[in-house]
Protein backbone atom coordinates (compact mmCIF):
# COMPACT_ATOMS: atom_id res chain seq x y z
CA UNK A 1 18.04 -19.42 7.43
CA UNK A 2 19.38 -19.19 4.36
CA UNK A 3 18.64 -16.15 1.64
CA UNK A 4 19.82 -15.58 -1.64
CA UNK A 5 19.24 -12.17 -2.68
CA UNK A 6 19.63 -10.44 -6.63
CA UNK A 7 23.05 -9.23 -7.06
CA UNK A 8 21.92 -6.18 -7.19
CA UNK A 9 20.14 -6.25 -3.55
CA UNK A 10 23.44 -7.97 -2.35
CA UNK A 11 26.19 -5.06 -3.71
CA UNK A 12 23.69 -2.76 -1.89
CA UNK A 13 23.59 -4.44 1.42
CA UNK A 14 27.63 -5.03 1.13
CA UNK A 15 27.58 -0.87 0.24
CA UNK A 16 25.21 -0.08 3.41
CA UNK A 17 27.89 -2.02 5.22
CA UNK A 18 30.55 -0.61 3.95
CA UNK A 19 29.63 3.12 4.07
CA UNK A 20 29.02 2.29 7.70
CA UNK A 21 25.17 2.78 8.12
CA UNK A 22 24.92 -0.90 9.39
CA UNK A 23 27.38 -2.84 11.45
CA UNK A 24 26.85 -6.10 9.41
CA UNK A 25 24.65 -7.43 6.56
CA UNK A 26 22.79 -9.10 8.82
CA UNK A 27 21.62 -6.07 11.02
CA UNK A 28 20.42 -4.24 7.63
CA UNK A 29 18.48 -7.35 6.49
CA UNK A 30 16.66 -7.14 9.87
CA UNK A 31 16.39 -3.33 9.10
CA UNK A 32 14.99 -4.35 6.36
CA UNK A 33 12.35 -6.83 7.10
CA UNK A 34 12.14 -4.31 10.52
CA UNK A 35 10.43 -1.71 8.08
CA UNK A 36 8.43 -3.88 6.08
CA UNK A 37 6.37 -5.04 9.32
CA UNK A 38 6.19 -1.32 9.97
CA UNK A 39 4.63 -0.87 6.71
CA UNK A 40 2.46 -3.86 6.72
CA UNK A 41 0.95 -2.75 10.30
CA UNK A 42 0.51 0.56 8.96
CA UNK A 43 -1.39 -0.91 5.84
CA UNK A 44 -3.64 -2.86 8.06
CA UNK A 45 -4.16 0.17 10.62
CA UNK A 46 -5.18 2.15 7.50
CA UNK A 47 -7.55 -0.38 6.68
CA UNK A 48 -8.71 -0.73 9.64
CA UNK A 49 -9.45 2.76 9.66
CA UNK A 50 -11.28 3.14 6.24
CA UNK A 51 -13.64 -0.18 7.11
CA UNK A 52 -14.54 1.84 10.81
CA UNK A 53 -15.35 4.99 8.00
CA UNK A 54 -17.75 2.87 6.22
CA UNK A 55 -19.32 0.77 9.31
CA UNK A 56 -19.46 4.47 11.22
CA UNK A 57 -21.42 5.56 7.63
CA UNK A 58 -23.86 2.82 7.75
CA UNK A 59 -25.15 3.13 11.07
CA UNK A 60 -26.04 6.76 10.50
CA UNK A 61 -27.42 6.00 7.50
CA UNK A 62 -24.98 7.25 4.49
CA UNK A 63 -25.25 4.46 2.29
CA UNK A 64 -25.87 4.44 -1.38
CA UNK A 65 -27.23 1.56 -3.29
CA UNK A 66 -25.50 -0.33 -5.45
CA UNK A 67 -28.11 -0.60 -8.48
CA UNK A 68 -26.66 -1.25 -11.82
CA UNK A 69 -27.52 2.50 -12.41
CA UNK A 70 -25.09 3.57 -9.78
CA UNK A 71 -22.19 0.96 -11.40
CA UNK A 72 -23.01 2.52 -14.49
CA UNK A 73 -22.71 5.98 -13.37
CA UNK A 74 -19.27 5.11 -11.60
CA UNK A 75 -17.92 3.51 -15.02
CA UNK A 76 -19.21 6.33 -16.86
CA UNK A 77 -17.15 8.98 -14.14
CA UNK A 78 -13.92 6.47 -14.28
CA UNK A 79 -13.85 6.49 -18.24
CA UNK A 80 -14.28 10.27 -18.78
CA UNK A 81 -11.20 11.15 -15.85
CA UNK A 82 -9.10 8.27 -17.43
CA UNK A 83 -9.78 10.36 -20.68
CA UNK A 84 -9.27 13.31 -18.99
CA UNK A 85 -5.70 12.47 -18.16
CA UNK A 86 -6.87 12.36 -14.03
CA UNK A 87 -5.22 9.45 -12.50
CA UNK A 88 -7.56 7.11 -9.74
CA UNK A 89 -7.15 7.78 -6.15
CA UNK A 90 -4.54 5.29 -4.85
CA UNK A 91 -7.50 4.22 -2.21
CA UNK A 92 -9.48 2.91 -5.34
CA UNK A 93 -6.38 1.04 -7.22
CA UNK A 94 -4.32 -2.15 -5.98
């Protein structure tokens, strides 16, 4: 496999190297791709997690309906913390 990486991402690979926290370029691009699994997994674990949350909160009954009411109630709550300088949980943003 072939890669061609930014300069940028290259000089800092060839630094890691260098400075001796890898033994080669090639062990810190498996580092590399080694932690971005990690992270992945962990992403899918943690949604994994929130959709057993909202399953768990159906069967006992903890639902709300979604009426247009409701939507307009939630756009009405985003707008004034937007305006309120309150920044949307990460859990609600992509």
């Amino acid at each position: 496999m072939h890669i061609e990486l930014a300069d940028v991402d290259e000089k800092y690979i060839k630094d890691s190297v260098r400075k001796g926290y890898y033994r080669s370029e090639a062990e810190a691009v498996r580092d590399a791709v080694r932690k971005m699994r990690e992270q992945d997994e962990a992403k899918r674990m943690k949604l994994l997690d929130a959709l057993q949350l909202g399953m768990d909160d159906i069967e006992a009954g903890q639902v709300t309906p979604y009426t247009p009411d409701f939507l307009d109630q939630c756009e009405t709550r985003a707008r004034q913390n937007i305006a309120a300088g309150r920044k949307p949980s990460p859990d609600v943003t992509p």
